[in-house]
C-alpha atoms as a PDB file:
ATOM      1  CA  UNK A   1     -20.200  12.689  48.673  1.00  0.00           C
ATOM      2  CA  UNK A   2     -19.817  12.035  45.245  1.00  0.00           C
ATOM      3  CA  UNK A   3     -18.513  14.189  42.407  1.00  0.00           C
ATOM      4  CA  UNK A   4     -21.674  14.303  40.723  1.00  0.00           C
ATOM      5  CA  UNK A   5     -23.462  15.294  43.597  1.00  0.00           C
ATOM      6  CA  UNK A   6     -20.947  18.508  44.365  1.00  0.00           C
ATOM      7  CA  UNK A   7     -21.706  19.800  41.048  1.00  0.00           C
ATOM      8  CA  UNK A   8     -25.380  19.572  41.622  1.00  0.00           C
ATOM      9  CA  UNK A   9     -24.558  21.001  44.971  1.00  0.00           C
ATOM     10  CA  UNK A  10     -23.046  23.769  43.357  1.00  0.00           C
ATOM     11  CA  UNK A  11     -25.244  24.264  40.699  1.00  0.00           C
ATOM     12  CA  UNK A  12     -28.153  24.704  43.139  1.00  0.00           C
ATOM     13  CA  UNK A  13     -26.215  27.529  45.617  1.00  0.00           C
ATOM     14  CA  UNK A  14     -25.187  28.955  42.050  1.00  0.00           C
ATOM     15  CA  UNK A  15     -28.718  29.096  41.078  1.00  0.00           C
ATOM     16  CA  UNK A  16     -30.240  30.336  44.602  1.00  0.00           C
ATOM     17  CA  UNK A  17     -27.690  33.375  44.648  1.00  0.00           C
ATOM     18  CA  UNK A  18     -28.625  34.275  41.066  1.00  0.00           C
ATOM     19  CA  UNK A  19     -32.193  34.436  41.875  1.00  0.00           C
ATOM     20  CA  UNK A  20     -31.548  36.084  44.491  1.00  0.00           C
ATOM     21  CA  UNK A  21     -29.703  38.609  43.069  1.00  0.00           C
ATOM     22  CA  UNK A  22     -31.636  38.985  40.115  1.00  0.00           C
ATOM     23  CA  UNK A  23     -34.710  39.898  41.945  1.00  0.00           C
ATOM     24  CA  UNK A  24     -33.137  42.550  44.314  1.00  0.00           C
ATOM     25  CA  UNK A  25     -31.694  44.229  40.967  1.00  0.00           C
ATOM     26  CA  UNK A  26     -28.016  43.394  42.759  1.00  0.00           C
ATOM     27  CA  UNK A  27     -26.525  40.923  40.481  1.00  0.00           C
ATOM     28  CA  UNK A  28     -22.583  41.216  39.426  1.00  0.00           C
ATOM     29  CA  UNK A  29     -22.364  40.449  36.284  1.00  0.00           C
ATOM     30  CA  UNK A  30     -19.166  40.395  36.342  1.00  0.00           C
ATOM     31  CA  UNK A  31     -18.202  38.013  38.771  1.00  0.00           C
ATOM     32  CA  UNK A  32     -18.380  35.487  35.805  1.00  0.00           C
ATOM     33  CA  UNK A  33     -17.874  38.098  32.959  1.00  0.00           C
ATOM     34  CA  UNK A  34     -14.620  40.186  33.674  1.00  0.00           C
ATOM     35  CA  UNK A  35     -13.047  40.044  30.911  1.00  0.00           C
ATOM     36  CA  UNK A  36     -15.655  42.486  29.197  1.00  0.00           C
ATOM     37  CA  UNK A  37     -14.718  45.222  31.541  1.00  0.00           C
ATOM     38  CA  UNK A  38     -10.556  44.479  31.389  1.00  0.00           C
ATOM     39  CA  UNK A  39      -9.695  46.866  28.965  1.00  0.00           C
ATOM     40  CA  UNK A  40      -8.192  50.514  28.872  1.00  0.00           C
ATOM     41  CA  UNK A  41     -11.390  51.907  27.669  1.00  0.00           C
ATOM     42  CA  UNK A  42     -14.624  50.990  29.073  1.00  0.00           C
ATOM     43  CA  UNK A  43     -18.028  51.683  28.006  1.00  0.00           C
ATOM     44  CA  UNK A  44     -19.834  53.888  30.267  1.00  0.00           C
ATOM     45  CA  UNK A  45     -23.450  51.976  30.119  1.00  0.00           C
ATOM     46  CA  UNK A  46     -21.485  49.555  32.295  1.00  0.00           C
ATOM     47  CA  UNK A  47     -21.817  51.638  34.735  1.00  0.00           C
ATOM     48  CA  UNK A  48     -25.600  51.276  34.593  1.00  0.00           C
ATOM     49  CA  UNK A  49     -25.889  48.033  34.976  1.00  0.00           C
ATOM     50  CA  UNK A  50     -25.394  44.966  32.512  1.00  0.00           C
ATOM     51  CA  UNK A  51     -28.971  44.357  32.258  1.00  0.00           C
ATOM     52  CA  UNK A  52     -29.953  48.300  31.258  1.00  0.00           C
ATOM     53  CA  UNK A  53     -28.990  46.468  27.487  1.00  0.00           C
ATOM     54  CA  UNK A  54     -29.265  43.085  28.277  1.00  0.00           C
ATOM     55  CA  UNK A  55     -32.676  43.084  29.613  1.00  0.00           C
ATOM     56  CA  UNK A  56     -33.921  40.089  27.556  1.00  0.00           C
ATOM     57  CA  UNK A  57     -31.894  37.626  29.733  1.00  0.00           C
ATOM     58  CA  UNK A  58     -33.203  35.711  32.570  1.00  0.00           C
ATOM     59  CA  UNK A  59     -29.546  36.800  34.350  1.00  0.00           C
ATOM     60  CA  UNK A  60     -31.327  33.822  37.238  1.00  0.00           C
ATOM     61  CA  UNK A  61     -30.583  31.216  34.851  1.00  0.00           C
ATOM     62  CA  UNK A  62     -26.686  29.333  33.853  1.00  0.00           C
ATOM     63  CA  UNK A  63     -26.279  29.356  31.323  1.00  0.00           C
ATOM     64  CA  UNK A  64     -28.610  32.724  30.567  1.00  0.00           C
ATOM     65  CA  UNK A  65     -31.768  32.078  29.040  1.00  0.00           C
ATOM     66  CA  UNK A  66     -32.752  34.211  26.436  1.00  0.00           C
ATOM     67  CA  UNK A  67     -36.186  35.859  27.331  1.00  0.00           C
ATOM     68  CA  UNK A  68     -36.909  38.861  24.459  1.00  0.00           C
ATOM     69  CA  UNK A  69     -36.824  39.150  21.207  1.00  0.00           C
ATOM     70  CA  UNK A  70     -33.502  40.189  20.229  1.00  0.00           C
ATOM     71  CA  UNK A  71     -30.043  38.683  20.108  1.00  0.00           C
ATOM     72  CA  UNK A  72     -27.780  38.193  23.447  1.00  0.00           C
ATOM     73  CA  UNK A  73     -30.675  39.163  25.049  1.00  0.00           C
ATOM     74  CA  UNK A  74     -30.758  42.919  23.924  1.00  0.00           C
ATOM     75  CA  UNK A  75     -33.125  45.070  25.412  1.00  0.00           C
ATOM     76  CA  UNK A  76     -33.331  46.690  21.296  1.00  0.00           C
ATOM     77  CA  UNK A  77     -31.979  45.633  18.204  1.00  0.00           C
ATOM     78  CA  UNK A  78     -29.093  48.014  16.813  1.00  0.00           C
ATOM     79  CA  UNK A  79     -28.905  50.752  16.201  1.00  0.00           C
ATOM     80  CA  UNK A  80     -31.873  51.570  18.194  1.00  0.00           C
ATOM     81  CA  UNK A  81     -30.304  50.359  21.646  1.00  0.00           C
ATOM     82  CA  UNK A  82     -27.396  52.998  21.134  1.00  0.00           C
ATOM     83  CA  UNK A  83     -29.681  55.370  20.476  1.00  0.00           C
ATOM     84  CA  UNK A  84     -30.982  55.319  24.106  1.00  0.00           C
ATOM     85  CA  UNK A  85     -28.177  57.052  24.727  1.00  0.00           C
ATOM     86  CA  UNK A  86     -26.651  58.965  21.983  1.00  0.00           C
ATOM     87  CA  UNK A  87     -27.550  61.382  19.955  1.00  0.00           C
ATOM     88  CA  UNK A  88     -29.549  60.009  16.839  1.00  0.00           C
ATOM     89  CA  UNK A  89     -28.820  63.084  14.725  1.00  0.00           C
ATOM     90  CA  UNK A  90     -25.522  62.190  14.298  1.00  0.00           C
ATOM     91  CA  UNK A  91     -26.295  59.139  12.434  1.00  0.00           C
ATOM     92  CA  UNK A  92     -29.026  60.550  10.284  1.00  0.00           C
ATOM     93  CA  UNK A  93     -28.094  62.973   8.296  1.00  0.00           C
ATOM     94  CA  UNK A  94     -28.441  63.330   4.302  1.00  0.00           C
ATOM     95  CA  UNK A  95     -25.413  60.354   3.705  1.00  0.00           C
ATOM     96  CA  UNK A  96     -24.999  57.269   6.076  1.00  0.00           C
ATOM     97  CA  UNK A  97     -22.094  55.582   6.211  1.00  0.00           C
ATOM     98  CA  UNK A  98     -23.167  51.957   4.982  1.00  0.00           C
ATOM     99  CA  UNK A  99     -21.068  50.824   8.399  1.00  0.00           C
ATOM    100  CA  UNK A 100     -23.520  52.235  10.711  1.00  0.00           C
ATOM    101  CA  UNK A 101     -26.368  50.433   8.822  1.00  0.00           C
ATOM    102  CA  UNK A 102     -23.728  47.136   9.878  1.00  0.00           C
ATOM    103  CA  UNK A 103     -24.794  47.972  13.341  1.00  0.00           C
ATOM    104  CA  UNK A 104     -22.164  49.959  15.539  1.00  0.00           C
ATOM    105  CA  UNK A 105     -20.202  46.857  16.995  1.00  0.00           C
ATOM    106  CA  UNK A 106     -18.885  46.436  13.603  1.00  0.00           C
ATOM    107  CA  UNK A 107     -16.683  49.145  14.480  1.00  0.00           C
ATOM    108  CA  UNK A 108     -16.559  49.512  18.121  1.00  0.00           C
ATOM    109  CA  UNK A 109     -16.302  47.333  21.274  1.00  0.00           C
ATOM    110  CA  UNK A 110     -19.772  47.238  23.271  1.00  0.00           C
ATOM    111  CA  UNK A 111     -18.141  46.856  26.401  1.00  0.00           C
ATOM    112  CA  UNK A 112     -14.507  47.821  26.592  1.00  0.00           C
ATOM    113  CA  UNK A 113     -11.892  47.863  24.346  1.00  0.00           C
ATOM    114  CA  UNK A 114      -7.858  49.198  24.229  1.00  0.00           C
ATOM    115  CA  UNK A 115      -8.804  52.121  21.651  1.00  0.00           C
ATOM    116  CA  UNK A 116     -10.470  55.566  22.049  1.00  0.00           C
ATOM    117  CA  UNK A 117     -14.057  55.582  21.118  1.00  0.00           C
ATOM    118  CA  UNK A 118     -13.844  51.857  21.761  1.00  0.00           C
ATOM    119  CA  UNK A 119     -13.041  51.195  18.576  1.00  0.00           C
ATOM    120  CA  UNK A 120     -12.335  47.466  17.774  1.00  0.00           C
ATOM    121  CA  UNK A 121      -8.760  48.146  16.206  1.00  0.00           C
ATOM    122  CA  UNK A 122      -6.728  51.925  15.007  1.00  0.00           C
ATOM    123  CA  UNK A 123      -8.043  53.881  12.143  1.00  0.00           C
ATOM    124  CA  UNK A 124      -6.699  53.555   9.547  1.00  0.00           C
ATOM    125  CA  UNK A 125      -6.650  49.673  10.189  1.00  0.00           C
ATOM    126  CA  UNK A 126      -9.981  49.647  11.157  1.00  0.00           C
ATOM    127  CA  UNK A 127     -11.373  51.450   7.711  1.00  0.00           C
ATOM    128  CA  UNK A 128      -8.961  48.931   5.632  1.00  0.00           C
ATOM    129  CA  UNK A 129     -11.549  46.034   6.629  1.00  0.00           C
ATOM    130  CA  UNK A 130     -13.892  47.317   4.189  1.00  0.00           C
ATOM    131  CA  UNK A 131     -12.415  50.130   2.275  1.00  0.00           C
ATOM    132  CA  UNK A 132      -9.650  48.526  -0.325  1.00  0.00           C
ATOM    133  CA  UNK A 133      -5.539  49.608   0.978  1.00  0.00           C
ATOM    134  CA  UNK A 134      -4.708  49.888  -2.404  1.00  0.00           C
ATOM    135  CA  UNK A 135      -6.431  52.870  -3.696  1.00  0.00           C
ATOM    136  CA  UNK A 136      -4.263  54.742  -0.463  1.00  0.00           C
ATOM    137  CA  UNK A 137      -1.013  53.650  -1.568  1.00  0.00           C
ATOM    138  CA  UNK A 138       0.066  54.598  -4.565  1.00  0.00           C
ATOM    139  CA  UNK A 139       3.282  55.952  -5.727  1.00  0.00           C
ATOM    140  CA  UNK A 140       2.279  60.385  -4.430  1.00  0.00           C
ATOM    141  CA  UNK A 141       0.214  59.705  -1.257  1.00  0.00           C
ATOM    142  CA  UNK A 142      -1.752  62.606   0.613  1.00  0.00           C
ATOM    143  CA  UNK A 143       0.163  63.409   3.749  1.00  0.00           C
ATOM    144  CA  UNK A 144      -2.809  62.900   5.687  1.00  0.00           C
ATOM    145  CA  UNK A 145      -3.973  59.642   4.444  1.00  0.00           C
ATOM    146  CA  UNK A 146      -0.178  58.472   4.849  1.00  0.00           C
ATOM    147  CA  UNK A 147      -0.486  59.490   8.011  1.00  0.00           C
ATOM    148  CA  UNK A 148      -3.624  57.575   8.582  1.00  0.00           C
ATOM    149  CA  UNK A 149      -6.295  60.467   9.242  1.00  0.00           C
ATOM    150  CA  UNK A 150      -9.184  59.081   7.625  1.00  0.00           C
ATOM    151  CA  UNK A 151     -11.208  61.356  10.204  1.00  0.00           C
ATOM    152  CA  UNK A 152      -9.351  64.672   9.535  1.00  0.00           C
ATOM    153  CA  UNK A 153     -11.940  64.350   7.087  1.00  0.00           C
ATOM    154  CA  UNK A 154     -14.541  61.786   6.621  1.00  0.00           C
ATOM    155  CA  UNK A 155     -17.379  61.726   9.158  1.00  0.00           C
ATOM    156  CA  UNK A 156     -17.412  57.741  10.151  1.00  0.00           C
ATOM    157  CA  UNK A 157     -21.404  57.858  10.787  1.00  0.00           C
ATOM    158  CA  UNK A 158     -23.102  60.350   8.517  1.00  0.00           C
ATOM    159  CA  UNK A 159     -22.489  63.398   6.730  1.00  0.00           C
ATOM    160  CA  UNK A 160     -24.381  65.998   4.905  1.00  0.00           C
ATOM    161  CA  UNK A 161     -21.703  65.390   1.739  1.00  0.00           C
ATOM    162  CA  UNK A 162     -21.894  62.827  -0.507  1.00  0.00           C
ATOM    163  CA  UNK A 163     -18.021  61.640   0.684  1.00  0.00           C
ATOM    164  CA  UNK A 164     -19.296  61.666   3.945  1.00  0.00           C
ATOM    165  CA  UNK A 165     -16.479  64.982   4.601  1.00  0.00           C
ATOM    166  CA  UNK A 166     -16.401  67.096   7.480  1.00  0.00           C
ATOM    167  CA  UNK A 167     -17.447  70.156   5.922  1.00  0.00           C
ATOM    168  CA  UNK A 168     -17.333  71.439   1.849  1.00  0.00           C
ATOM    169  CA  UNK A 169     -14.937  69.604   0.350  1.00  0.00           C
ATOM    170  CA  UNK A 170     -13.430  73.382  -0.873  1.00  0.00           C
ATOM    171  CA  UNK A 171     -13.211  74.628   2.349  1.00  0.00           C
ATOM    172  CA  UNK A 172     -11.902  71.358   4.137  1.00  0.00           C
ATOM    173  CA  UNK A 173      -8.822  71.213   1.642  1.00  0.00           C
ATOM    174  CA  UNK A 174      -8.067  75.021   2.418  1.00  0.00           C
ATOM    175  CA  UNK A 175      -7.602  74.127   6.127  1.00  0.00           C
ATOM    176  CA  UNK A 176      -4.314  73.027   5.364  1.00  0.00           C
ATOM    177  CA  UNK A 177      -3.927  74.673   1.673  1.00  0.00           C
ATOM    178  CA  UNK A 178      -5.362  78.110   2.548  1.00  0.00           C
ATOM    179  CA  UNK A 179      -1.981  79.740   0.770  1.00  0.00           C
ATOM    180  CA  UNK A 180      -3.335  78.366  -2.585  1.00  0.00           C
ATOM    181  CA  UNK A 181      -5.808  81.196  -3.005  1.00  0.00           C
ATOM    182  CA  UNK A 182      -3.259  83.975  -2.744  1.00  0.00           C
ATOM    183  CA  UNK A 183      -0.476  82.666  -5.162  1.00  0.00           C
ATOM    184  CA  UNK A 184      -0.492  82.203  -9.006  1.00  0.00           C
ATOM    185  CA  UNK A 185      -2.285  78.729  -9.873  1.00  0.00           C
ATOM    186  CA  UNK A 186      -2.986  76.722 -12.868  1.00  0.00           C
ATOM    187  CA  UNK A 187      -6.970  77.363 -12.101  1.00  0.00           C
ATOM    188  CA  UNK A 188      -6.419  81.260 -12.480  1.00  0.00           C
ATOM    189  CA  UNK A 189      -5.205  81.527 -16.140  1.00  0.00           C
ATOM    190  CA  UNK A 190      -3.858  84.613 -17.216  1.00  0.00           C
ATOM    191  CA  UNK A 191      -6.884  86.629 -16.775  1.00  0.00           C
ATOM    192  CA  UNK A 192      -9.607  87.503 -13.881  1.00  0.00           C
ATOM    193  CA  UNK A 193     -11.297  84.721 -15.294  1.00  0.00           C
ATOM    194  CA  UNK A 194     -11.132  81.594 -13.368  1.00  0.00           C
ATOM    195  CA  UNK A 195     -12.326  78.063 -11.996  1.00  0.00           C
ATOM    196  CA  UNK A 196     -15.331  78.816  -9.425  1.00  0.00           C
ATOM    197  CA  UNK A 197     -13.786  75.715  -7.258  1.00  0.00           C
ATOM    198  CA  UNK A 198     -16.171  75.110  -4.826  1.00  0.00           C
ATOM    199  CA  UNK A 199     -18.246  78.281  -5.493  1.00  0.00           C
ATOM    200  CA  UNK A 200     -21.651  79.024  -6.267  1.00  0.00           C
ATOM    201  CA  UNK A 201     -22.517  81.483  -8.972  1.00  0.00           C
ATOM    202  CA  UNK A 202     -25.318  83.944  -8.857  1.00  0.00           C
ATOM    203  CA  UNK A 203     -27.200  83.546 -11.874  1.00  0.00           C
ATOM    204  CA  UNK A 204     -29.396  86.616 -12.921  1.00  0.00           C
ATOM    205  CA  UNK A 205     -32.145  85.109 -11.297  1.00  0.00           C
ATOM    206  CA  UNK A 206     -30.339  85.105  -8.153  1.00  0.00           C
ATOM    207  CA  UNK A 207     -30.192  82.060  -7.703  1.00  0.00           C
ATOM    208  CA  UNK A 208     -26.887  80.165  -6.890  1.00  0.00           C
ATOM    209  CA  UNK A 209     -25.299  77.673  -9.481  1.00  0.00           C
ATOM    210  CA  UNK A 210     -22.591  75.689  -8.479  1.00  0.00           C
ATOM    211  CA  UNK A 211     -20.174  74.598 -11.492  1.00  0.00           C
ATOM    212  CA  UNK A 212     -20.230  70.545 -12.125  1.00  0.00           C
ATOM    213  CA  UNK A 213     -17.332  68.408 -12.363  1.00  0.00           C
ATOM    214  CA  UNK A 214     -17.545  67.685 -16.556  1.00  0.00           C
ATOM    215  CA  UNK A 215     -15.597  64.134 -15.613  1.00  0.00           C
ATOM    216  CA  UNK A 216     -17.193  63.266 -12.606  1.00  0.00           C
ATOM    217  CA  UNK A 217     -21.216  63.995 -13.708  1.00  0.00           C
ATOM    218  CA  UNK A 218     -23.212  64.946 -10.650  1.00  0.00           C
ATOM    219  CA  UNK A 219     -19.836  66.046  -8.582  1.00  0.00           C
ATOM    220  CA  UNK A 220     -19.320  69.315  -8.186  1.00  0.00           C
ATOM    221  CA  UNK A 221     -15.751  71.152  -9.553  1.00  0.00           C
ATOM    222  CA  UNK A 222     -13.104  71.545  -7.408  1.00  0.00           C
ATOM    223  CA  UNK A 223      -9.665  70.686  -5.839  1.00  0.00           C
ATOM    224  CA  UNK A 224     -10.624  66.744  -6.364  1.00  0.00           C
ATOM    225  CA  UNK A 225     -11.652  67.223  -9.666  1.00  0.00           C
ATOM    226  CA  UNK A 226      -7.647  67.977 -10.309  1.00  0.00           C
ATOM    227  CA  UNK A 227      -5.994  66.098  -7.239  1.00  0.00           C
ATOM    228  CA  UNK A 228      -6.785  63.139  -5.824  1.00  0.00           C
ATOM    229  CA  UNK A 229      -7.069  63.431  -2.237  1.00  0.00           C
ATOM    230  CA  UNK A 230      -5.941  59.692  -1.333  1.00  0.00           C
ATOM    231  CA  UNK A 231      -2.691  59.182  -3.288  1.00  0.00           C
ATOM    232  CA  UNK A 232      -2.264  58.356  -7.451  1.00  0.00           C
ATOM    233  CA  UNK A 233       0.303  57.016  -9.645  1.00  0.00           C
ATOM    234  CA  UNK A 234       1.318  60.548 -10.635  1.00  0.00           C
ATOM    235  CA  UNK A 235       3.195  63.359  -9.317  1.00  0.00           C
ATOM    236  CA  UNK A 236       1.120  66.623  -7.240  1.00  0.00           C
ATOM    237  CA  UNK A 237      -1.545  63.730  -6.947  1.00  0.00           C
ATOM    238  CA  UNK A 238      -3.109  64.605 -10.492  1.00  0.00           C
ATOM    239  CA  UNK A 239      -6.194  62.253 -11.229  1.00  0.00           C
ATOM    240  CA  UNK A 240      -5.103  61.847 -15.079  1.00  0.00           C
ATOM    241  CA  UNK A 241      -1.643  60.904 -16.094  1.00  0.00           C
ATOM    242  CA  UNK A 242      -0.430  64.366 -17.131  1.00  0.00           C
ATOM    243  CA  UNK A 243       2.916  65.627 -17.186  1.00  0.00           C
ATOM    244  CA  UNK A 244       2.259  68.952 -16.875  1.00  0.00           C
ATOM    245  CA  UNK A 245      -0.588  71.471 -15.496  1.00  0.00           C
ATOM    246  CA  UNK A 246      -1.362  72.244 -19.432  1.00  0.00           C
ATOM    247  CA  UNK A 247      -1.802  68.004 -19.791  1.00  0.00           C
ATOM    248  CA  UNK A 248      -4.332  67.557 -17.136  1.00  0.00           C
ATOM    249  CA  UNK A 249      -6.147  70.824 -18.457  1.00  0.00           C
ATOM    250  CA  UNK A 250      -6.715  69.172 -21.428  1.00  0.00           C
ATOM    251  CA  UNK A 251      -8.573  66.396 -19.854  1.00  0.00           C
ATOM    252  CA  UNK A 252     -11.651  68.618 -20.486  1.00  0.00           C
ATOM    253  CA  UNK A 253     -10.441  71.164 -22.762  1.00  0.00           C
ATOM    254  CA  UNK A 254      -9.977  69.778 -25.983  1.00  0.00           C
ATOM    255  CA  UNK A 255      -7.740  71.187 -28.358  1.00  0.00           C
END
């Protein structure tokens, strides 16, 4: 027998038990494709079957031939194929992160991967491929950023804030600085007067104002509007270069 004819021999019995397969729903995928499932952390929809998302292939054919409408023979086009099985609402909310509009296997593995949440590589690594190092490394870096908790506050899909945080940005920086309240700070002054950080003020209408950051327009005022909460060039993270608490006040109050 020659060569030629053994590969067309196997080719054929390669092709019969495909077909085979394919019809009785019983195909293993992954008797050619196991490296997909090698990893520490493997998607569950494998589970259900290669072809519940690849259902545009003709899995009968080698090499597969593409029979729908979408690439690698997806059953949907992202993110709508995820959707079939999570929850939507979590990637719709007021602010998207412009990664989910990427698709979501710009950030995670489809299949399996050596991360939780099958991410592709560690956060913070994994937000450095689009979000620029530099602006977290500056001379006074926020302990969390330094130690790489981009989600101890940013939502990675959607958010109703702007920043995409967790919750208020007031409230999420007095889950770790909840003692600032109760001492003497620069935003008290020497009278009962005060910054409303974060707060909304009823107006005699009754209706609830909040005050605007007057250097960041459309932002509202609070511990950011002071603080950077990445890291800065500065001591105490202060946004302006201001040696003291009276300098930085003076950002806005003019003497």
């Amino acid at each position: 027998m020659s060569f030629g004819s053994l590969i067309t021999g196997i080719t054929l019995l390669l092709f019969s038990i495909l077909s085979s397969a394919a019809e009785s729903g019983e195909i293993d995928c992954l008797k050619c494709h196991a490296k997909l499932k090698k990893e520490k952390v493997v998607h569950a929809a494998l589970d259900m079957g290669c072809l519940s998302c690849h259902s545009g292939l003709d899995a009968g054919v080698v090499p597969h031939k593409k029979t729908g409408a979408f690439p690698k023979g997806l059953s949907a086009d992202q993110p709508d194929l995820c959707y079939g099985c999570h929850d939507k609402g979590l990637f719709t909310k007021k602010n998207v992160h412009a990664a989910v509009g990427m698709g979501c296997t710009g950030c995670h593995n489809a299949h399996s991967a050596k991360n939780a949440k099958l991410l592709s590589s560690e956060v913070p690594d994994l937000c450095f491929s689009c979000h620029d190092q530099s602006m977290f490394s500056k001379k006074t870096v926020h302990p969390p950023v330094a130690g790489g908790m981009c989600l101890s506050c940013h939502n990675p899909h959607s958010s109703e804030d702007l920043a995409l945080l967790i919750k208020k940005p007031y409230d999420l920086c007095l889950d770790c600085h909840g003692e600032v309240p109760k001492k003497p700070h620069a935003v008290s002054g020497f009278s009962s007067r005060r910054h409303p950080l974060g707060e909304a003020k009823v107006t005699k209408k009754g209706e609830e104002k909040i005050m605007k950051d007057p250097s960041r327009p459309g932002k509202p005022f609070y511990c950011g509007s002071c603080h950077d909460p990445h890291s800065t060039d500065v001591n105490r993270l202060f946004r302006f270069n201001a040696r003291s608490g009276m300098g930085l006040c003076g950002h806005c109050h003019k003497m």
